[in-house]
Protein backbone atom coordinates (compact mmCIF):
# COMPACT_ATOMS: atom_id res chain seq x y z
CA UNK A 1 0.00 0.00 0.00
CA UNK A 2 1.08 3.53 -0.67
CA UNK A 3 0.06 6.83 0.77
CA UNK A 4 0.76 10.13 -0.37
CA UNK A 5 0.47 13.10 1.84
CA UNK A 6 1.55 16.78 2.42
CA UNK A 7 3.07 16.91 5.99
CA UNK A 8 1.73 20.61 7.39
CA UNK A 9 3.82 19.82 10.96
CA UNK A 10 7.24 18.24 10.36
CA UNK A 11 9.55 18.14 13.71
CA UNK A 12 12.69 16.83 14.98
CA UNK A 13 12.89 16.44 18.41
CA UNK A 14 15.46 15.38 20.94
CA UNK A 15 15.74 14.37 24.38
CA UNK A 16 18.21 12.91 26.72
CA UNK A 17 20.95 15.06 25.23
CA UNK A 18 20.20 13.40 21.69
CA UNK A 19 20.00 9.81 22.97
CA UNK A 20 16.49 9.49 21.45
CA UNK A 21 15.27 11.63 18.67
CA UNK A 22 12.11 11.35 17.11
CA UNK A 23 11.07 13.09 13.55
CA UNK A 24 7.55 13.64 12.69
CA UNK A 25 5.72 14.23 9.55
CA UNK A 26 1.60 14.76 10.14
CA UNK A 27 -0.63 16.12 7.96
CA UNK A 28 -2.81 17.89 10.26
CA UNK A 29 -0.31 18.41 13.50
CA UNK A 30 -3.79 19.36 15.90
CA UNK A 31 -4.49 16.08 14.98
CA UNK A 32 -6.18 13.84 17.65
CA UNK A 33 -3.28 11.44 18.91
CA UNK A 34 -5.67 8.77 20.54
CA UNK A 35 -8.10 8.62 17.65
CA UNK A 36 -6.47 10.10 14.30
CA UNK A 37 -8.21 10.99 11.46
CA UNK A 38 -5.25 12.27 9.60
CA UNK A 39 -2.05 10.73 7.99
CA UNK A 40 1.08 10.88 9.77
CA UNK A 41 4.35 8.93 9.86
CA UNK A 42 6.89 8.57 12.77
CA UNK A 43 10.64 7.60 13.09
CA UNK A 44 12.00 7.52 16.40
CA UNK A 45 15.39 6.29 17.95
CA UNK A 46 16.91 5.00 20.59
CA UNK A 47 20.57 5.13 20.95
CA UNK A 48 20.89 4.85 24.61
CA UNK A 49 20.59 0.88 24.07
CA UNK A 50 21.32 -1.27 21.24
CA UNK A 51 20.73 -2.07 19.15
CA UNK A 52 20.16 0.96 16.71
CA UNK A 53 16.80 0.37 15.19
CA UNK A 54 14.89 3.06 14.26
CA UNK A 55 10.75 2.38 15.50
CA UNK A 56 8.47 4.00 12.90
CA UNK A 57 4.77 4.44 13.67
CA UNK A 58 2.00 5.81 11.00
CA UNK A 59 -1.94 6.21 10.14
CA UNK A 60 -3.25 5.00 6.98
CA UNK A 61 -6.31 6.81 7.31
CA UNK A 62 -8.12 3.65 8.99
CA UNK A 63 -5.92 2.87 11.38
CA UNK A 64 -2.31 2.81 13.09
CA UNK A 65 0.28 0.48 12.89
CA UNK A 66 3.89 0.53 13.13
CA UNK A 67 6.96 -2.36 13.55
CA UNK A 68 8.01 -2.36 10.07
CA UNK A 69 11.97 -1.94 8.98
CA UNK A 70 12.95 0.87 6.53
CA UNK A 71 14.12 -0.98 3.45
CA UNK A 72 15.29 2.10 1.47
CA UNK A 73 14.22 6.33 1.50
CA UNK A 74 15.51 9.34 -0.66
CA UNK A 75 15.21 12.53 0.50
CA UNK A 76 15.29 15.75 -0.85
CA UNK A 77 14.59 19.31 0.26
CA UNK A 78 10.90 19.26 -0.17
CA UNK A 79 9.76 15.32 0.34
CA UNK A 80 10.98 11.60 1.39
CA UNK A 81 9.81 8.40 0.30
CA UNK A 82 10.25 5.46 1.76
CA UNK A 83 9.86 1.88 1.38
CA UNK A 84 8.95 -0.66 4.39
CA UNK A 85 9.47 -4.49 4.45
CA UNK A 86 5.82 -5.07 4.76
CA UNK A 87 4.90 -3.67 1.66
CA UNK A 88 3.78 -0.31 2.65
CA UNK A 89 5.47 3.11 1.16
CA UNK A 90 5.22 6.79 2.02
CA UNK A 91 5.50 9.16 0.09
CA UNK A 92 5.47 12.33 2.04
CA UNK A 93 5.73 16.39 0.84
CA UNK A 94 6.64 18.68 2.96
CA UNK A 95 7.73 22.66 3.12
CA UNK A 96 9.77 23.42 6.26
CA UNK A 97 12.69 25.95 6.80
CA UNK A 98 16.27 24.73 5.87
CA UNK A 99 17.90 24.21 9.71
CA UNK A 100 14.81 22.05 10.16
CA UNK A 101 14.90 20.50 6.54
CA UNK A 102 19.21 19.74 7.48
CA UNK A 103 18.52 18.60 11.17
CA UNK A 104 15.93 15.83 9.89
CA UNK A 105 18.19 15.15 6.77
CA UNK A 106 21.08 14.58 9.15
CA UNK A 107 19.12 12.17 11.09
CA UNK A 108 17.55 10.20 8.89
CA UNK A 109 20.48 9.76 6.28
CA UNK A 110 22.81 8.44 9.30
CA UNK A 111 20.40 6.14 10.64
CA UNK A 112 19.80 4.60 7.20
CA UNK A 113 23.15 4.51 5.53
CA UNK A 114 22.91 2.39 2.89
């Protein structure tokens, strides 16, 4: 399954002095986060203990789901795709300002070194 969406809220976040970042992408970011109605796709990591595997989570529109591995991405400065092991892809648009855009490019291009 694909889905296609224009990320309005895009974030990177850190905590534990950049032990576990997460990056967001949701379409609508007031978004209800118990019962969504909008898409949205997560990446999060944990680098405080191994191993490094980054957790995504997303919304299909119907429902949430996650667990998946990250079997290739490109990004560029105005959307990434990516490509799960179960079949499912994301391709995602966004518009965000460039330290944002380099912080999340940073992140997810180390994490996924091919």
């Amino acid at each position: 399954m694909r889905i296609k969406f224009t990320a309005r809220d895009v974030s990177y976040a850190e905590a534990i002095d950049g032990e576990i970042i997460q990056v967001s992408f949701e379409e609508d970011g007031d978004n209800d986060p118990i019962k969504p109605s909008k898409f949205y796709f997560h990446i999060s990591v944990n680098y405080e203990f191994p191993p490094i595997i980054p957790s995504v989570e997303w919304f299909d529109g119907n429902e949430s789901d996650g667990g998946a591995n990250i079997l290739n991405y490109k990004i560029d400065r105005n959307s990434l795709q990516l490509w799960l092991d179960n079949g499912m892809s994301f391709d995602i648009d966004f518009e965000i300002e460039e330290a944002l855009f380099n912080d999340i490019n940073k992140f997810i291009t180390n994490l996924l070194k091919q």
